[in-house]
Each structure stands twice: as C-alpha cells, then as structure tokens.
C-alpha atoms as a PDB file:
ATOM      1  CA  UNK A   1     119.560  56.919 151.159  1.00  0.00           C
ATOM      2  CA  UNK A   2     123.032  55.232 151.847  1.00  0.00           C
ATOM      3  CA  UNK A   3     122.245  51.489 152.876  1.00  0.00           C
ATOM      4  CA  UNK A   4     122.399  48.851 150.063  1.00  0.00           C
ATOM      5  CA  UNK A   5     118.368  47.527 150.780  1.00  0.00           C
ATOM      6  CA  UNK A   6     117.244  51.313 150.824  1.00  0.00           C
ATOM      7  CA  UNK A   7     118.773  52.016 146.965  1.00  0.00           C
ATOM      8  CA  UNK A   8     117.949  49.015 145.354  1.00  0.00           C
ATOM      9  CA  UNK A   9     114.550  49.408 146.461  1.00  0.00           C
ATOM     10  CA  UNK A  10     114.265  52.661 145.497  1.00  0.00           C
ATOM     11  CA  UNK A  11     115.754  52.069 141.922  1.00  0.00           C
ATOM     12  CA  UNK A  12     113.562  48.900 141.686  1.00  0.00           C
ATOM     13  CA  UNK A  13     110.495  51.008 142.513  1.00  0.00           C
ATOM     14  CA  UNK A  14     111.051  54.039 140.066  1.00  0.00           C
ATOM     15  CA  UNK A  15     111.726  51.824 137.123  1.00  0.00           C
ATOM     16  CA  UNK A  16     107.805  50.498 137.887  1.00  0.00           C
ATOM     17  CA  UNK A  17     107.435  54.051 138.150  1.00  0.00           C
ATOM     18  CA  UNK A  18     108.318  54.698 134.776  1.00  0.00           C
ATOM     19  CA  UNK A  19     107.621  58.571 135.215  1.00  0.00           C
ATOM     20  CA  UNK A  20     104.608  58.240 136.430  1.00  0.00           C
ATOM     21  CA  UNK A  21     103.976  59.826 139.641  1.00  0.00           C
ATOM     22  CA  UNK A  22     103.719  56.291 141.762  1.00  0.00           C
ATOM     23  CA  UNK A  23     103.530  52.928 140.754  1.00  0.00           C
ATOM     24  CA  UNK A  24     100.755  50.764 140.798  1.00  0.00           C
ATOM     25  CA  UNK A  25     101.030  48.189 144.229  1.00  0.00           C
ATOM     26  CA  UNK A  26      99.986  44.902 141.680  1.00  0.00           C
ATOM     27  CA  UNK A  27     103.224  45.829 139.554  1.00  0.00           C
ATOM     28  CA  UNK A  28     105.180  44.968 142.704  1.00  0.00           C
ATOM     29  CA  UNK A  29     106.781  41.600 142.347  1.00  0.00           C
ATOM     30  CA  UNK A  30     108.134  40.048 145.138  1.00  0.00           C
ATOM     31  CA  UNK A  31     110.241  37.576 142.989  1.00  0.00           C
ATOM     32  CA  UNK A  32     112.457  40.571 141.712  1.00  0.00           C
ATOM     33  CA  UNK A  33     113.158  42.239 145.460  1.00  0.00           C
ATOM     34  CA  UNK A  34     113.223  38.990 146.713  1.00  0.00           C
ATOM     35  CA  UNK A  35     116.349  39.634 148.790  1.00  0.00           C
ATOM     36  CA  UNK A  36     114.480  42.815 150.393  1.00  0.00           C
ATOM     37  CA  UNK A  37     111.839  41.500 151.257  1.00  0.00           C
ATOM     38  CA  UNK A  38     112.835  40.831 154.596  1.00  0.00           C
ATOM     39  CA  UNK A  39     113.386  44.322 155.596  1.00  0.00           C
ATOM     40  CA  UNK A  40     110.700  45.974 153.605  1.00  0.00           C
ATOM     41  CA  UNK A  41     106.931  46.748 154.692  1.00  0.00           C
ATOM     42  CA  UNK A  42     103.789  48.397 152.599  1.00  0.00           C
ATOM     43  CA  UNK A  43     100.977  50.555 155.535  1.00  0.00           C
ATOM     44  CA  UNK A  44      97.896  51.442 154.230  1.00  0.00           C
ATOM     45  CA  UNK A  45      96.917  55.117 154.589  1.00  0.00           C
ATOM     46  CA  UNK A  46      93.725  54.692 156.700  1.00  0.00           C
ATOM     47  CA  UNK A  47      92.980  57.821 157.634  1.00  0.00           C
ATOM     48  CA  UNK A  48      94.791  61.315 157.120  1.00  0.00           C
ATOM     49  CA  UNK A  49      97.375  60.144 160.183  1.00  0.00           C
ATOM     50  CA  UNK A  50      97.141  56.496 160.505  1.00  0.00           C
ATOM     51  CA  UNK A  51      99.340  54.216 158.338  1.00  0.00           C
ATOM     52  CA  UNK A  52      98.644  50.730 158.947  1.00  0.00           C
ATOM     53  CA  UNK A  53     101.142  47.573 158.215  1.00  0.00           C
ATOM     54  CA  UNK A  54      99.605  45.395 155.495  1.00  0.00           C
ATOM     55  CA  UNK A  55     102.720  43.195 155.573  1.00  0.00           C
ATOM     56  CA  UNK A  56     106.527  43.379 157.139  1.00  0.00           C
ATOM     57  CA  UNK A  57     109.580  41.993 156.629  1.00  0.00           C
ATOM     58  CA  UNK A  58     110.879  39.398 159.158  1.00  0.00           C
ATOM     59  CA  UNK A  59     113.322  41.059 159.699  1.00  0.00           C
ATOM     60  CA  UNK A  60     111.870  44.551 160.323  1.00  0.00           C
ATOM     61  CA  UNK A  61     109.335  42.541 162.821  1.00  0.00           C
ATOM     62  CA  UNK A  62     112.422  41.215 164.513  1.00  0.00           C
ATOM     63  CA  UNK A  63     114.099  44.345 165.165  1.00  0.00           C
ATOM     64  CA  UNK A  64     110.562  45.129 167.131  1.00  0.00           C
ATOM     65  CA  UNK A  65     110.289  41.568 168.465  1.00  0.00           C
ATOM     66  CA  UNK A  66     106.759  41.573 167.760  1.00  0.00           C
ATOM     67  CA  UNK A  67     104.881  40.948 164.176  1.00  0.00           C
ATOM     68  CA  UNK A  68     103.961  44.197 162.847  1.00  0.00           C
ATOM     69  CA  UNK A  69     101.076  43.203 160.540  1.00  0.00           C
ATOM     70  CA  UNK A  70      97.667  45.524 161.142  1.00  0.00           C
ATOM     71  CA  UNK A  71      99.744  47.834 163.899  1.00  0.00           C
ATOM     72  CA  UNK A  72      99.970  51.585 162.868  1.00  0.00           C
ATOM     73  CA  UNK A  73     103.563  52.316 161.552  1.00  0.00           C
ATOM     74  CA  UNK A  74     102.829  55.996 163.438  1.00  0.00           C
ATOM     75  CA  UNK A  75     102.557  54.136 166.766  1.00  0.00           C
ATOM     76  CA  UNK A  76     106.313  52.872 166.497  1.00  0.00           C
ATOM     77  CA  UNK A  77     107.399  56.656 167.001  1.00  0.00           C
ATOM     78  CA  UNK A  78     107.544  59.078 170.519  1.00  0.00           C
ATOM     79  CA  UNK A  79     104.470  61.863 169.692  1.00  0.00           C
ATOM     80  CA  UNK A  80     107.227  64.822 169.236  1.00  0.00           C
ATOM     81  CA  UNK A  81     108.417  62.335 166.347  1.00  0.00           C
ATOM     82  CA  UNK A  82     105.297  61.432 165.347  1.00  0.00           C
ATOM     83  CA  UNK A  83     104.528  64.437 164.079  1.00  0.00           C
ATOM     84  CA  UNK A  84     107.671  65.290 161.900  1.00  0.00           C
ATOM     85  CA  UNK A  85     106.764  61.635 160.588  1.00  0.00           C
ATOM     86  CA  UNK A  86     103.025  61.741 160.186  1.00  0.00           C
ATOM     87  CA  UNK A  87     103.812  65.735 158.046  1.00  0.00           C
ATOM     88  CA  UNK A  88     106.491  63.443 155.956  1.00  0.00           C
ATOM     89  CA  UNK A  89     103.932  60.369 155.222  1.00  0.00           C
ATOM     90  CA  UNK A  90     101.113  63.155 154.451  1.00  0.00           C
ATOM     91  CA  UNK A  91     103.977  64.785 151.785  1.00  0.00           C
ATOM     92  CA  UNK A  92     105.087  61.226 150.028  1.00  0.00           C
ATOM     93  CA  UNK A  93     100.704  60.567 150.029  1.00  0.00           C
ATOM     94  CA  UNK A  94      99.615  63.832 148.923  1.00  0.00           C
ATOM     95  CA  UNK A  95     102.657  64.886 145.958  1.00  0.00           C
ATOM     96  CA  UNK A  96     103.986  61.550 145.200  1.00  0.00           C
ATOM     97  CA  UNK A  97     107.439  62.764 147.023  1.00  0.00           C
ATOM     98  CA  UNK A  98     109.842  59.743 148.415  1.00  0.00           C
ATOM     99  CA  UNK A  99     110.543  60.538 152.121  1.00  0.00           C
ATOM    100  CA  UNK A 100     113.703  58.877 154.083  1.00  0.00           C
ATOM    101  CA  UNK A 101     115.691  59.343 156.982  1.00  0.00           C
ATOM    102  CA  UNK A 102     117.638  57.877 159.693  1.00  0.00           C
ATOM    103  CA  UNK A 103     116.742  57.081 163.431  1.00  0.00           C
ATOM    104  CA  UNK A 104     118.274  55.438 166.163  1.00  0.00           C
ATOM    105  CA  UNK A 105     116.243  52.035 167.875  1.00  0.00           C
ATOM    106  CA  UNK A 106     116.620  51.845 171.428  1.00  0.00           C
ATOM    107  CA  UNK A 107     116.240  48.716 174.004  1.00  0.00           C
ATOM    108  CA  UNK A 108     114.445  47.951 177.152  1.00  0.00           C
ATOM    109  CA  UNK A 109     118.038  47.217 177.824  1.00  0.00           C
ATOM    110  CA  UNK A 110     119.206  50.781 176.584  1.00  0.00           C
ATOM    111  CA  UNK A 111     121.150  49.602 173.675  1.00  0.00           C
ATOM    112  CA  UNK A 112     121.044  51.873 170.661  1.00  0.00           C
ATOM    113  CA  UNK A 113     121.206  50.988 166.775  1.00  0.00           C
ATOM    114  CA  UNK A 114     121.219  52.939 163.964  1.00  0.00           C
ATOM    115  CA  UNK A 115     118.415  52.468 160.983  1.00  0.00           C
ATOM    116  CA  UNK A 116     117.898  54.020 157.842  1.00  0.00           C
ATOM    117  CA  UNK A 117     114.087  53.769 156.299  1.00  0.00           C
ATOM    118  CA  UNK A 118     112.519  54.983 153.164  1.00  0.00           C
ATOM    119  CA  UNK A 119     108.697  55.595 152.471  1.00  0.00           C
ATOM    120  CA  UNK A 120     107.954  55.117 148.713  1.00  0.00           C
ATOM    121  CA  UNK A 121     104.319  56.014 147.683  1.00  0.00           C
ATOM    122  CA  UNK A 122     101.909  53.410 146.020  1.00  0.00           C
ATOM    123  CA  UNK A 123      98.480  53.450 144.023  1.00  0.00           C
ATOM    124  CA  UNK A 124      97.127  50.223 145.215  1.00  0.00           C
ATOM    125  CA  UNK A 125      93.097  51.336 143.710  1.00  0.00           C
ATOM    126  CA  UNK A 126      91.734  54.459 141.785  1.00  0.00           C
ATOM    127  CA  UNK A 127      94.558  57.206 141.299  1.00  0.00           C
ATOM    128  CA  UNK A 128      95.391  58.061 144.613  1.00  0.00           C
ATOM    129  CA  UNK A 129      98.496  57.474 146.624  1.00  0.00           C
ATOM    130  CA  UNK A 130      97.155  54.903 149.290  1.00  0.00           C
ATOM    131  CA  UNK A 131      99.905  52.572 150.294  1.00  0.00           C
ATOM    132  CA  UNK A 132     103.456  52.751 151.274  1.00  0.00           C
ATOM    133  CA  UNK A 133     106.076  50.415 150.082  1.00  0.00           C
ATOM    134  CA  UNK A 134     108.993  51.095 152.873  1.00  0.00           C
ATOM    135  CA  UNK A 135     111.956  50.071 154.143  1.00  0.00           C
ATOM    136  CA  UNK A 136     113.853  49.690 157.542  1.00  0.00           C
ATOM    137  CA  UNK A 137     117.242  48.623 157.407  1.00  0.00           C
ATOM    138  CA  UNK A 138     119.960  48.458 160.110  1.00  0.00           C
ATOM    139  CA  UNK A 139     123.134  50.574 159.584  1.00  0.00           C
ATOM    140  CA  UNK A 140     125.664  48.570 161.300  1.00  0.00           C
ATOM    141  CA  UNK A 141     123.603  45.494 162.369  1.00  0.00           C
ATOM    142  CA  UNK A 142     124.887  44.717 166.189  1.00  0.00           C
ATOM    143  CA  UNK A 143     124.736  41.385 167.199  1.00  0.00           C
ATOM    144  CA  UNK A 144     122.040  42.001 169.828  1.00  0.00           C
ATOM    145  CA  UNK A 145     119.762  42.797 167.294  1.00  0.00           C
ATOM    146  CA  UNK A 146     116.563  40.201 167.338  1.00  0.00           C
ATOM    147  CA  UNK A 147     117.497  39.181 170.407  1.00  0.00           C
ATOM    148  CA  UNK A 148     116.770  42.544 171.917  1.00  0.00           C
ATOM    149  CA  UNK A 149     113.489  44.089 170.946  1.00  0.00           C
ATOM    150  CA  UNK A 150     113.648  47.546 170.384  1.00  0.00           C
ATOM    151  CA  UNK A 151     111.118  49.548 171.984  1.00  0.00           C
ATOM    152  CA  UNK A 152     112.047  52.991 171.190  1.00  0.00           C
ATOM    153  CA  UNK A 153     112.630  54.838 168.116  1.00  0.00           C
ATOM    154  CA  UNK A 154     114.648  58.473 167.851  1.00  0.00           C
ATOM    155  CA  UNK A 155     114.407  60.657 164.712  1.00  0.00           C
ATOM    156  CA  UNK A 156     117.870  61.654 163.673  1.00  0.00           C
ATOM    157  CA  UNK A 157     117.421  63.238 160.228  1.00  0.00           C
ATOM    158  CA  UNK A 158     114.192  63.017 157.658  1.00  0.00           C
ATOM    159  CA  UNK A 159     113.742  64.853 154.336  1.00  0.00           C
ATOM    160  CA  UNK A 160     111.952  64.712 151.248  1.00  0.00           C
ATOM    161  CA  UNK A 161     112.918  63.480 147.348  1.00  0.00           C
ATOM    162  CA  UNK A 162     111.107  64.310 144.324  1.00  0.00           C
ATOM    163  CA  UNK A 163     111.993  61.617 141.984  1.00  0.00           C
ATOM    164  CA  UNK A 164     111.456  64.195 138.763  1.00  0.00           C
ATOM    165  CA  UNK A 165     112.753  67.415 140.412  1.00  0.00           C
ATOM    166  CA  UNK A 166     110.324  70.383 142.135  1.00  0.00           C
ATOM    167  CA  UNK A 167     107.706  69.530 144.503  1.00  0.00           C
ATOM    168  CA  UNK A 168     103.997  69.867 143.555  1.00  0.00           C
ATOM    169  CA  UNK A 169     100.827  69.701 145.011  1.00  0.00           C
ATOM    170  CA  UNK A 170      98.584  66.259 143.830  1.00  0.00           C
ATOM    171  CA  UNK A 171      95.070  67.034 143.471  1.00  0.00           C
ATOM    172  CA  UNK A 172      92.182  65.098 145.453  1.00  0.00           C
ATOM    173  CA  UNK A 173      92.589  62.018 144.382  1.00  0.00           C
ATOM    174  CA  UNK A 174      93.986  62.505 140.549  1.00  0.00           C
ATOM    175  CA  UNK A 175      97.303  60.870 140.740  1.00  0.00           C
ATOM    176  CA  UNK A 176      97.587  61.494 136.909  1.00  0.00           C
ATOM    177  CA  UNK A 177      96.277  64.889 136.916  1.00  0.00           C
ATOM    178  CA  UNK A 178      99.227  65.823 139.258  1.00  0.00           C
ATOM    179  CA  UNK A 179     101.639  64.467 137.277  1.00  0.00           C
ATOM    180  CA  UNK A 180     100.307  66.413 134.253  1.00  0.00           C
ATOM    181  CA  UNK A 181     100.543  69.713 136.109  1.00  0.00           C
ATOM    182  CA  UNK A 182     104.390  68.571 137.188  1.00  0.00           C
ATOM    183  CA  UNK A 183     104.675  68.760 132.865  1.00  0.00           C
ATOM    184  CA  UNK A 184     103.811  72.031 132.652  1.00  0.00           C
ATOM    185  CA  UNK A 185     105.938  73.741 135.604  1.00  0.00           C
ATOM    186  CA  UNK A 186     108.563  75.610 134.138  1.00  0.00           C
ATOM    187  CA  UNK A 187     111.619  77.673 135.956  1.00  0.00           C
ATOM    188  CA  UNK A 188     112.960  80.824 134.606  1.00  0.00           C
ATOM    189  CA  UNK A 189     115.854  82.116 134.954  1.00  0.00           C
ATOM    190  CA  UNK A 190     116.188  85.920 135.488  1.00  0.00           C
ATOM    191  CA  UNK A 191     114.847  88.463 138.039  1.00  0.00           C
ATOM    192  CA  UNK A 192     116.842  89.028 141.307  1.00  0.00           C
ATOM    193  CA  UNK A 193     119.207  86.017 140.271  1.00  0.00           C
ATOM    194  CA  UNK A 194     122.315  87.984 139.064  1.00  0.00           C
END
C-alpha cells in the first residue's frame, strides 16, 4: 500500500479500529476522509462470493464509466482473477485480515493504467465482518482516464495484512471472540530454529 488515498485510509480506519478486530461501519465519518471519498467504495458481503457496492466514489465510478452502486465488485474482474480475489475478500471477511494489491485497467480502446486498491473489513450489524470499506486509486492518473471507460481489469500482485501480526481464524460470526483467541496466541522460540 504505496498510493497516498490507500494509507491514509488505512491509518484512518485502524485508529476506529482501536485493536479491535474491525471497526464498526456507523464509526465511519465521511467528514474526516472527506478528500477520499471520491475514490473509496464499501460492498456488502451478500453471499459467501458476492460483494455488492453499497456506495462508490465518483471517481472510482468514472474510471468504469458507469455508476457502480448495487453491481457486484466480483463482476469487475476476468473469472481466473476472480477467484484469487473472491479467496482474498473471503480472508479480510472471515479473520479480519486487510487485503491489497495492484492491477492494471484496460480500455475498449486498449489503453492500460495502473491502480492500487485496498479491502478493509467492516462490522456494519451483529459481530461479523459484513462490509468492505475499499479503495481504488490510480497510480499515475493518465489523462484519458474518465474519458475512457475501462472495461477490463488485470491482477498484478494481491496479498494479505494482519493489522496486529499472525493470521487467525474468526469464528462464525463472533468478531470479538476472534479477537480474544488472537490474545492468547503465543510464538516460541526454540525447536529446529538454531
């Protein structure tokens, strides 16, 4: 996470966090990421594989030329992608983990840009990871850009961030209870180390 709309949402979003294992989506406030907010989105997790826009950023519905709003953020990807995608979104849902990556946008008109996009996990009701507040952002923004839809999106790299450290599994819907197990995971030193 490089781009200067990726890391300020992320930093915004783990201080809400405050070491919990997501933040609440009602302790969102647009008036502090107000300069984001055009390149940010939040999907709702449906179903196991179908993330849904609840709202995006003008911006991010520019780079598509269409508004995004109720379209599933899956269907934006080639199926080979989709898949490396859909196993990310089902990591950041299931143990709270931050996923980002980078992927070029392609044209009708076969121009190419490069994006950067984070996936931050939500709690919007109960305990469980349900919504994603994400991000899109253009590397090098090339003046085409709005002006030629893209229509094609290629994974370049992906991976997986565990704002506290070591992965974990999040029980069934127990946000907290997850969180509580991370506490009492412990790594020692020793065996076939030396």
């Amino acid at each position: 996470m490089q781009q200067e709309t990726t890391t300020k949402l992320y930093a915004y979003w783990n201080t809400i966090r405050n070491g919990r294992i997501a933040p609440q989506r009602f302790e969102v406030d647009p008036s502090q990421i107000s300069g984001l907010l055009r390149e940010t989105f939040i999907a709702e997790c449906c179903e196991p594989s179908s993330f849904r826009f609840r709202l995006a950023g003008t911006e991010v519905c520019q780079h598509f030329g269409r508004e995004l709003r109720g379209a599933d953020f899956l269907s934006l990807w080639s199926l080979e992608d989709r898949r490396t995608i859909s196993a990310t979104l089902d990591t950041v849902v299931s143990e709270g983990a931050v996923g980002h990556g980078t992927f070029f946008g392609v044209t009708g008109n076969n121009r190419e840009a490069a994006f950067e996009f984070a996936l931050l996990p939500l709690i919007h009701t109960g305990s469980s990871i349900n919504r994603i507040l994400g991000t899109i952002t253009a590397v090098d923004r090339p003046f085409w850009l709005g002006a030629d839809p893209v229509v094609a999106l290629e994974l370049r790299d992906i991976g997986l961030h565990w704002p506290d450290g070591g992965a974990g599994l999040l029980p069934a819907g127990n946000a907290e209870a997850a969180l509580e197990a991370r506490r009492k995971f412990r790594v020692v030193q020793g065996g076939l180390s030396g």
